[in-house]
Protein backbone atom coordinates (compact mmCIF):
# COMPACT_ATOMS: atom_id res chain seq x y z
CA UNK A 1 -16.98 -2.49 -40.24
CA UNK A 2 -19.83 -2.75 -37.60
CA UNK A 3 -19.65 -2.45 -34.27
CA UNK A 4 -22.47 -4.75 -32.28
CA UNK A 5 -23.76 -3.46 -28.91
CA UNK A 6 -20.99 -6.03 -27.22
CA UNK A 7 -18.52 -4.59 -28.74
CA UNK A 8 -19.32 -0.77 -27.75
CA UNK A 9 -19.88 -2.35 -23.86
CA UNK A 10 -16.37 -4.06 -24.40
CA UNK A 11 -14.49 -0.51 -25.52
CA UNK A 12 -16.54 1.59 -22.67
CA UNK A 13 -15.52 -0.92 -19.76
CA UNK A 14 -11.63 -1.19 -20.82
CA UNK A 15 -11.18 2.50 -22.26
CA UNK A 16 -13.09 3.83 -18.65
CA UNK A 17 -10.55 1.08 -16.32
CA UNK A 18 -7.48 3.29 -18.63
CA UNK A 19 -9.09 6.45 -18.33
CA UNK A 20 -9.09 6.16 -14.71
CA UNK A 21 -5.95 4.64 -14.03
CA UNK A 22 -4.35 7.15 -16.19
CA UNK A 23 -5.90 10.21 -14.76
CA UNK A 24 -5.08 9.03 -11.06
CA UNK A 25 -2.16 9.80 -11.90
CA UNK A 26 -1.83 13.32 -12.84
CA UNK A 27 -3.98 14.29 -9.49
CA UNK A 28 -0.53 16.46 -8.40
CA UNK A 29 0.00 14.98 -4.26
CA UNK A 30 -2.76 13.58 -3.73
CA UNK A 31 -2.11 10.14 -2.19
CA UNK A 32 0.07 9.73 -5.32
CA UNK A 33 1.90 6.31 -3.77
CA UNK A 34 -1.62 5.10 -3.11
CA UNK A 35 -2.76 6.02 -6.66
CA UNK A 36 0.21 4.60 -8.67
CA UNK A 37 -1.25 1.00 -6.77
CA UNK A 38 -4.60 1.82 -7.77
CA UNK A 39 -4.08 2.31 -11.32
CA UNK A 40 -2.42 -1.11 -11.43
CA UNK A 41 -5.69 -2.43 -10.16
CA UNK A 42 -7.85 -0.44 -12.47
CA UNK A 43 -5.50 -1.56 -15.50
CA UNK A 44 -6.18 -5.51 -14.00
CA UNK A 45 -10.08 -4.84 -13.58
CA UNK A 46 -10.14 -3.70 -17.08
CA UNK A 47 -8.21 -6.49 -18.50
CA UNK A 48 -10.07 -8.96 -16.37
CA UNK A 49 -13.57 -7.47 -18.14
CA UNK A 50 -12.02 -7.59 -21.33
CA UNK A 51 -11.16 -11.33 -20.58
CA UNK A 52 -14.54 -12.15 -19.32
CA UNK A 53 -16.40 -10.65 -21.78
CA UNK A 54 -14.34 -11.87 -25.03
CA UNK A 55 -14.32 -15.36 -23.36
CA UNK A 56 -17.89 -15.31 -24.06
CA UNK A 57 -18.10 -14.05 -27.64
CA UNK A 58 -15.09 -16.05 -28.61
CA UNK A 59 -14.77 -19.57 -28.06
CA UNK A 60 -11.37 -20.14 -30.02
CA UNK A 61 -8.19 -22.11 -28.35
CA UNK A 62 -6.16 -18.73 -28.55
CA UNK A 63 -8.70 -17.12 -26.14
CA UNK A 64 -8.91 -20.21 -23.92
CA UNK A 65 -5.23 -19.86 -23.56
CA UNK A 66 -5.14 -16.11 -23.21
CA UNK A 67 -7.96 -16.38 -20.32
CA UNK A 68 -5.44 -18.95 -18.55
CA UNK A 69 -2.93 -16.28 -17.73
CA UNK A 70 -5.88 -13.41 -17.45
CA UNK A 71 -6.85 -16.07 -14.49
CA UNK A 72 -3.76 -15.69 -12.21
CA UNK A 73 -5.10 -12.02 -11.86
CA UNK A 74 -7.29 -13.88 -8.56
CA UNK A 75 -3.86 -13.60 -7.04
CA UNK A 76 -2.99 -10.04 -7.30
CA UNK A 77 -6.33 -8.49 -6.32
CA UNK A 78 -6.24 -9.22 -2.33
CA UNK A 79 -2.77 -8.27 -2.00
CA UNK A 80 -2.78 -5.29 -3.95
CA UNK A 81 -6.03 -3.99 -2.57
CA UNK A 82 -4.02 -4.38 0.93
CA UNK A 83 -1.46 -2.22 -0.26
CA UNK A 84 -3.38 0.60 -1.83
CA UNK A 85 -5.51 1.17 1.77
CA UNK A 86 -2.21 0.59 3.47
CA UNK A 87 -0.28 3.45 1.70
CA UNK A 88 -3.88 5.61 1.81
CA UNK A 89 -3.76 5.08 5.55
CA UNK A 90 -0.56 5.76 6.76
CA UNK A 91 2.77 7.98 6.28
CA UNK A 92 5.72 6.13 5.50
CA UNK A 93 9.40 8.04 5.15
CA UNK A 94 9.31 5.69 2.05
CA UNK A 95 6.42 3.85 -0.39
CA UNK A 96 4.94 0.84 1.93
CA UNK A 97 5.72 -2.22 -0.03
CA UNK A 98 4.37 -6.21 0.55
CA UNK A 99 7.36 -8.48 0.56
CA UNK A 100 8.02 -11.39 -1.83
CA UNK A 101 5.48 -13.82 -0.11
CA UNK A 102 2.53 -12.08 -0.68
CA UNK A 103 3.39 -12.78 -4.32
CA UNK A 104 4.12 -16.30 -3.86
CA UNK A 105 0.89 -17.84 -5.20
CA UNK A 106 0.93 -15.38 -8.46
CA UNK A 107 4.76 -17.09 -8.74
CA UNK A 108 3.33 -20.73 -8.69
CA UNK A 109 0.39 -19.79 -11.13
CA UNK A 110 2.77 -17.96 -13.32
CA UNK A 111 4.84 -21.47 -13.78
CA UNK A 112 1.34 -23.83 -14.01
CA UNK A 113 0.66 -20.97 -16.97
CA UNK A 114 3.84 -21.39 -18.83
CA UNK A 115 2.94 -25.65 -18.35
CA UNK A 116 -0.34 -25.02 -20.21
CA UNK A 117 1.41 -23.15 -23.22
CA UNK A 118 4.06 -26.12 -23.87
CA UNK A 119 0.53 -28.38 -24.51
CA UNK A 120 -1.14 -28.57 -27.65
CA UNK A 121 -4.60 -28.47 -28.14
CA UNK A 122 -5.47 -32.26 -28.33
CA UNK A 123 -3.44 -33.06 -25.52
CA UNK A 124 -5.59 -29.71 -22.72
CA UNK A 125 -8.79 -31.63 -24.32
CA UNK A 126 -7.49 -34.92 -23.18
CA UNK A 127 -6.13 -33.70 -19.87
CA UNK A 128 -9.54 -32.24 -19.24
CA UNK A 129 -11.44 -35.65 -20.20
CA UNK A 130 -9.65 -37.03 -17.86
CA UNK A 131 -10.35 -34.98 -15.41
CA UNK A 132 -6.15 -34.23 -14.30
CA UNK A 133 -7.14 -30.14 -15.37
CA UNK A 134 -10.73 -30.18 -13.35
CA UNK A 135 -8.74 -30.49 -9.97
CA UNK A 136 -5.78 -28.25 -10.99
CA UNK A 137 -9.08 -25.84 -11.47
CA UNK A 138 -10.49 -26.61 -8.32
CA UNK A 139 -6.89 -25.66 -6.43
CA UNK A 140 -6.63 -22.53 -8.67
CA UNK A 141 -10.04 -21.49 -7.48
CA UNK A 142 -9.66 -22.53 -3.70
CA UNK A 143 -6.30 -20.99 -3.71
CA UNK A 144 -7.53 -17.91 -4.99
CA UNK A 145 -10.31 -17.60 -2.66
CA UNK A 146 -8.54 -18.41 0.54
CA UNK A 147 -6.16 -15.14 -0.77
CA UNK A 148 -9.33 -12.89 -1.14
CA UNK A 149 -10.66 -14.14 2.32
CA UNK A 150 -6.98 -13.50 3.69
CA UNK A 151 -6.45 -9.96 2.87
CA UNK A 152 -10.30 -9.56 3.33
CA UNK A 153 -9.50 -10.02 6.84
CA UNK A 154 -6.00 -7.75 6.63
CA UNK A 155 -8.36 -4.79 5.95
CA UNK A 156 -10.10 -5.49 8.73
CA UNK A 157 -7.09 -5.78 10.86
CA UNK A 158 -5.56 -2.45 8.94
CA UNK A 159 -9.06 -0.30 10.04
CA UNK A 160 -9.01 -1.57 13.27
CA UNK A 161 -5.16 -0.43 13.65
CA UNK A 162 -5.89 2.89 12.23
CA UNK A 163 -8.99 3.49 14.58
CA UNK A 164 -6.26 2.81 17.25
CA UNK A 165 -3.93 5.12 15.98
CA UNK A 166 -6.45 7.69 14.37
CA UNK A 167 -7.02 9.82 18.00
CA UNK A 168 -3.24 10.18 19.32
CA UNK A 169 -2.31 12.12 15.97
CA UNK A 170 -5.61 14.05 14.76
CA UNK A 171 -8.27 16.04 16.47
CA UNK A 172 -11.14 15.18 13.99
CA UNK A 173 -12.60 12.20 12.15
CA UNK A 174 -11.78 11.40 8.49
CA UNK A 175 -14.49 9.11 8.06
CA UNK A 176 -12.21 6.88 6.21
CA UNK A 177 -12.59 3.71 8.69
CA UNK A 178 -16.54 4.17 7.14
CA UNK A 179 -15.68 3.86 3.47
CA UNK A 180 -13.30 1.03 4.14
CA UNK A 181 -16.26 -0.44 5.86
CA UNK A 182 -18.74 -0.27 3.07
CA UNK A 183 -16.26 -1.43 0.55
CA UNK A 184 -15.22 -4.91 3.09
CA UNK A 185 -19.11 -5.22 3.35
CA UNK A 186 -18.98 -5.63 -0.63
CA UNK A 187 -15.98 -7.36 -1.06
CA UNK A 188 -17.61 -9.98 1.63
CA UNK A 189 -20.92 -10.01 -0.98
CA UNK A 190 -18.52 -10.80 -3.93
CA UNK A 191 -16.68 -13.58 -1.97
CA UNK A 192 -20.08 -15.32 -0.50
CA UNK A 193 -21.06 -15.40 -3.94
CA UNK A 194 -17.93 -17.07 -5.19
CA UNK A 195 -18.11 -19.62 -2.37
CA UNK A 196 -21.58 -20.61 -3.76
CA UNK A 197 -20.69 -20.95 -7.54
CA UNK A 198 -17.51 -23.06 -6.24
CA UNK A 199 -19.56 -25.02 -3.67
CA UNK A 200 -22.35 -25.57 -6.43
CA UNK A 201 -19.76 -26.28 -9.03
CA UNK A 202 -17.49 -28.59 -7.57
CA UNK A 203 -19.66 -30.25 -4.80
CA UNK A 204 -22.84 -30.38 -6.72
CA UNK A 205 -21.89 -30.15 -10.15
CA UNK A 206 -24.17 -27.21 -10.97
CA UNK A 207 -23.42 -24.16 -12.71
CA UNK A 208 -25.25 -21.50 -12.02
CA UNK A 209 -26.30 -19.09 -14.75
CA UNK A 210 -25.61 -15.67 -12.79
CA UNK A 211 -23.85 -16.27 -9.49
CA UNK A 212 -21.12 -18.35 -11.45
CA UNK A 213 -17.03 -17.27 -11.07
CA UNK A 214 -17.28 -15.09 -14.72
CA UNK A 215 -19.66 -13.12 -12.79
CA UNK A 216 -18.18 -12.59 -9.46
CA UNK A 217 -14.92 -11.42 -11.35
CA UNK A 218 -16.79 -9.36 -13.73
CA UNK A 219 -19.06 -7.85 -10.52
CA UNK A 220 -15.69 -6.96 -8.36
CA UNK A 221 -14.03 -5.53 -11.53
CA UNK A 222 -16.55 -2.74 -12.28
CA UNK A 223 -17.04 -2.59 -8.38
CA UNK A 224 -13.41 -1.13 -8.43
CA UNK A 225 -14.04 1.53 -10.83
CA UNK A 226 -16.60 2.98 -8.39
CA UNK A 227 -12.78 3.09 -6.16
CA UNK A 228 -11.68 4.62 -8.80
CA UNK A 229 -14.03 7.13 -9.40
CA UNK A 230 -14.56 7.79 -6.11
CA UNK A 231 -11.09 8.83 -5.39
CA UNK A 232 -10.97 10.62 -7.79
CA UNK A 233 -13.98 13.00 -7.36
CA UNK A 234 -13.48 13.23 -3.47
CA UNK A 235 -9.79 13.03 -2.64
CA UNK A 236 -10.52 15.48 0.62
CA UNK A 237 -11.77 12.27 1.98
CA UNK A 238 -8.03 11.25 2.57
CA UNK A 239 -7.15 14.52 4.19
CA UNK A 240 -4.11 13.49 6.47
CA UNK A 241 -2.44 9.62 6.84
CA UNK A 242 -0.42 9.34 9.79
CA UNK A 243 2.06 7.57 11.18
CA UNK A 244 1.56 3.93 11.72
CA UNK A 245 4.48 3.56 14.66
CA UNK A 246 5.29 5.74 17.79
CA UNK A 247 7.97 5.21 18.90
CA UNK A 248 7.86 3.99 22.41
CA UNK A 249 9.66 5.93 25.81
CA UNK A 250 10.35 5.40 28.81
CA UNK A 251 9.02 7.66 31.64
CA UNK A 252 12.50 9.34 31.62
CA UNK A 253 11.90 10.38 27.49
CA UNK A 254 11.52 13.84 29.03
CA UNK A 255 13.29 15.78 32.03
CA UNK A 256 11.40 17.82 34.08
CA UNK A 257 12.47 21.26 32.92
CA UNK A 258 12.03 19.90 29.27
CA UNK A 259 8.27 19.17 29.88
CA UNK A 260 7.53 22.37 31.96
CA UNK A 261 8.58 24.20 29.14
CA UNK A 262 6.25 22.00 26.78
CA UNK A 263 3.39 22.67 29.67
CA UNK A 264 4.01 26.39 28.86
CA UNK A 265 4.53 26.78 24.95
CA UNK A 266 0.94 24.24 24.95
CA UNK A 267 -0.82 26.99 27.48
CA UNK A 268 0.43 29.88 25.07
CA UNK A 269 -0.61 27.98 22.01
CA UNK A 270 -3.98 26.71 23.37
CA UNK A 271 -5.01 29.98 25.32
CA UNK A 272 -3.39 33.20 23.52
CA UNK A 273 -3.02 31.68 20.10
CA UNK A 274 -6.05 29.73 19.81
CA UNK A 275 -4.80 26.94 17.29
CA UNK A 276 -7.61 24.57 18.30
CA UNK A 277 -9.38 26.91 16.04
CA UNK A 278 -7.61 25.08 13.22
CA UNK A 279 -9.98 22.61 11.86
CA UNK A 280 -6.93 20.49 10.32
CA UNK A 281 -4.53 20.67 13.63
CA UNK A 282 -2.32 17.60 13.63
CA UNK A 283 -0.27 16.19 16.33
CA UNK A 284 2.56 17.26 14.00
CA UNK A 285 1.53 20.58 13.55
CA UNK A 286 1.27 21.21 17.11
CA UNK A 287 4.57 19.72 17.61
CA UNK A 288 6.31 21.94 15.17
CA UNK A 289 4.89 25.52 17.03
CA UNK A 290 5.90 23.86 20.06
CA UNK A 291 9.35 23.27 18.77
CA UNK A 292 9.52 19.44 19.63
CA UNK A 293 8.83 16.03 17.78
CA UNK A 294 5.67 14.66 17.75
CA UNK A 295 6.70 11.67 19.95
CA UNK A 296 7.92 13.96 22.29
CA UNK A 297 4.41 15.93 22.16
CA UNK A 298 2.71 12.10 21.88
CA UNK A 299 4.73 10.96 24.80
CA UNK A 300 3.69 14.13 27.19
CA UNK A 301 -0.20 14.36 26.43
CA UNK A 302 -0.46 10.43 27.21
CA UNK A 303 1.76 10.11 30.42
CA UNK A 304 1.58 13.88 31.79
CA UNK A 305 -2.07 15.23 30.67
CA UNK A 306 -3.43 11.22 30.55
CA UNK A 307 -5.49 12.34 27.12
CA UNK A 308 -4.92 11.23 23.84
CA UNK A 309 -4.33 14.06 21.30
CA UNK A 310 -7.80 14.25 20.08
CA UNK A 311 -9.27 14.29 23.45
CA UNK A 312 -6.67 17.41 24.44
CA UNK A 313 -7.51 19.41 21.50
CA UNK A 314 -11.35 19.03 21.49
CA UNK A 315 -11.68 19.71 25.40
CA UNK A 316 -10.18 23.12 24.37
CA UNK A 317 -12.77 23.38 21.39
CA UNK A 318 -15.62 22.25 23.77
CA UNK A 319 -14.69 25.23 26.11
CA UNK A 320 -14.47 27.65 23.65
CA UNK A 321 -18.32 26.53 22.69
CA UNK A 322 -19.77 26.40 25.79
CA UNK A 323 -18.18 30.32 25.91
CA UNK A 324 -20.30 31.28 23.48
CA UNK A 325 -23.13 29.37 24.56
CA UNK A 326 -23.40 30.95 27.83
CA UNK A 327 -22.30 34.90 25.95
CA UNK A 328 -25.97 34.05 24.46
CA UNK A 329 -24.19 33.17 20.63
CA UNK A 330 -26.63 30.43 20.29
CA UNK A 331 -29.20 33.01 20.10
CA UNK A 332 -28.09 34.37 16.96
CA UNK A 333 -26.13 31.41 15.28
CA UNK A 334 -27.11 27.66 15.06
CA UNK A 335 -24.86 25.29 17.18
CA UNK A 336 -23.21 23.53 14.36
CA UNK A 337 -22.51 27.32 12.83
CA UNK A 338 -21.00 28.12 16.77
CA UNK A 339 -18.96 24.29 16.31
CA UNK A 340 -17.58 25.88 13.40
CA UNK A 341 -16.15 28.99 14.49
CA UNK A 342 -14.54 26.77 17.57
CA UNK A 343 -12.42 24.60 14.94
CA UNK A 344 -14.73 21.37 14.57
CA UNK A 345 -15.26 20.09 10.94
CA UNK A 346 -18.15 17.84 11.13
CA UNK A 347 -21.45 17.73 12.91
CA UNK A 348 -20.99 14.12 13.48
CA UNK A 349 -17.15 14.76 15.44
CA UNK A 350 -18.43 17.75 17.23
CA UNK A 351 -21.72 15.95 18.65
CA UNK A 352 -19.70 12.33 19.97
CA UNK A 353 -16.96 15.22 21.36
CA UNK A 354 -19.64 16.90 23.37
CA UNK A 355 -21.11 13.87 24.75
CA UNK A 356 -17.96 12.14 25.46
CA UNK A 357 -16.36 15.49 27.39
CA UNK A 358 -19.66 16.76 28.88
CA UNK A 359 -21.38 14.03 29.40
CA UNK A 360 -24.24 15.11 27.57
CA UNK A 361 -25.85 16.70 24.07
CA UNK A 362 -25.14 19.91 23.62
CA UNK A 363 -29.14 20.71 23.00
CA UNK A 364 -29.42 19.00 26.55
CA UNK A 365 -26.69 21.08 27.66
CA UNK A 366 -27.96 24.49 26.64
CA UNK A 367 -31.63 24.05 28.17
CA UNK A 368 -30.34 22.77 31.46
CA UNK A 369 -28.17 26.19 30.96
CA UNK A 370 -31.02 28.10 30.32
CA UNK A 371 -33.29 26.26 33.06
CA UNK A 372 -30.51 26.77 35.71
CA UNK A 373 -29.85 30.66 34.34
CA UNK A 374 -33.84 31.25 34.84
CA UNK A 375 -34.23 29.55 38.42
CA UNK A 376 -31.22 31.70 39.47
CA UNK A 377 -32.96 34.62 38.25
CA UNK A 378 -36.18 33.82 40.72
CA UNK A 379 -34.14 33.24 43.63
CA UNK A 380 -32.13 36.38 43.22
CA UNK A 381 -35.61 38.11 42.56
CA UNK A 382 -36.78 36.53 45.93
């Protein structure tokens, strides 16, 4: 038995859409309610390249029907892409799950399929001559691309929300609202692309030989084994989801003795115990040393200190820099080396930190230190 070089490109794209989704899975807490969504994906993607791919070597009526269910998949890939970002973002007590709606147009296809298998051969031919199948097609396709553009924009929405939610409950960036970024930015390619093959198709009547439908589906397919392979070779990207909902208080949540005893256990933990220095600090972690729930903690840092988390925590980091700056450590270390030691992660969150509590670059900041330290020095001389 031979294999030709379309059949060896046909086992590496399904056995590498298993592989993945199999092996997502035995990455021991790591986004694991996340992952178990992802799989599902991968295990569509690879079935949808199968699909694609044997569509075009075989041209028998068993395939044609067998590509007719592989079809509905248009209906599960906005949806479920939602819900894998949704569970990556964000801590729920229990697994995030879409409700019965969001399935809805998978429902309907699933009962148009089941139509096509009670018609024989002659009678799809005639339906199609006819043209009765052409604008079930067309629906099918408009359908399915009003879903992708739907939860297209969801992601949007669900980055923007996180952005919002991001500095109350961390003190550092994840970078994550990036890499959703890049991946909407290529989603958006693959959906411009299917509204010119359906435009061309069904307006115009011209197929074209590349940006056509097969494609698209085939493109957005391998495109999610890069998500696949991306999460798994850099989970530490998704260091810490947090909680979507805070619960909100009243200006009463806390009595007065309750949050001068906060005000102190924050001083001690801030000032003697240094846990700014903690590059992963969470609002929840601060919470627990403080011995109080992180709405509680939420609730005093926004109406008491007016700063969001992120804002409180990095103020104390910027201090503890501009320490060592003026005990001459920049001298011996570089500045990112000194951001560091202070409990910053990234360049990138310790540079918009600085300019957003100093009101300046800490370069800037150092040589007007140095420049002020030196003029000093001649007046005192004088």
């Amino acid at each position: 038995m031979s294999f030709s070089l379309f059949d060896i490109l046909l086992i590496v794209i399904v056995s590498q859409g298993i592989f993945l989704a199999i092996v997502l899975q035995l990455i021991p807490n790591r986004n694991k309610t996340a992952n178990n969504v992802l799989s599902v994906i991968l295990l569509i993607a690879s079935v949808i390249c199968a699909g694609r791919v044997l569509a075009y070597k075989y041209n028998s009526f068993l395939i044609v029907r067998i590509g007719t269910i592989i079809d509905g998949t248009i209906y599960l890939f906005g949806p479920l892409l939602y819900l894998y970002f949704r569970r990556l973002l964000f801590r729920d007590k229990e697994a995030y799950k879409l409700s019965f709606k969001h399935y809805i147009l998978i429902f309907l296809f699933g009962i148009y399929a089941v139509w096509t298998f009670t018609l024989s051969q002659d009678e799809i031919k005639a339906n199609l001559n006819n043209g009765d199948l052409r604008i079930l097609f067309l629906l099918i396709e408009l359908t399915g691309l009003c879903s992708m553009l739907f939860y297209t924009y969801k992601l949007t929405q669900l980055t923007s929300t996180y952005k919002k939610h991001e500095q109350s409950q961390i003190a550092y960036n994840q970078n994550i609202t990036n890499y959703i970024k890049r991946i909407i930015i290529a989603i958006s390619i693959f959906i411009s692309i299917w509204v010119f093959s359906f435009v061309s198709g069904y307006v115009f009547r011209y197929y074209h030989p590349l940006f056509n439908y097969n494609m698209m589906w085939l493109s957005i397919s391998i495109f999610m084994y890069f998500i696949g392979f991306y999460s798994l070779t850099q989970p530490e990207i998704f260091r810490l989801p947090i909680k979507l909902t805070v619960r909100k208080a009243s200006r009463d949540r806390m009595s007065e003795r309750d949050i001068e005893d906060l005000k102190s256990k924050l001083i001690v933990a801030m000032d003697k115990e240094n846990l700014y220095l903690k590059p992963n600090l969470s609002l929840l972690m601060l919470a627990k040393y403080a011995n109080t729930s992180s709405n509680n903690l939420s609730w005093y840092l926004n109406k008491i200190e007016n700063k969001t988390f992120y804002r409180f925590i990095n103020e104390h980091r910027i201090n503890a820099f501009i320490k060592k700056v003026q005990n001459n450590e920049h001298q011996e270390k570089t500045l990112l080396a000194l951001a560091f030691e202070v409990g910053f992660n990234t360049k990138s969150t310790f540079n918009k930190s600085f300019r957003t509590i100093v009101n300046d670059t800490p370069v800037n900041y150092i040589k007007k230190t140095i420049s002020k330290n030196k003029s000093d020095s001649i007046q005192l001389v004088d």
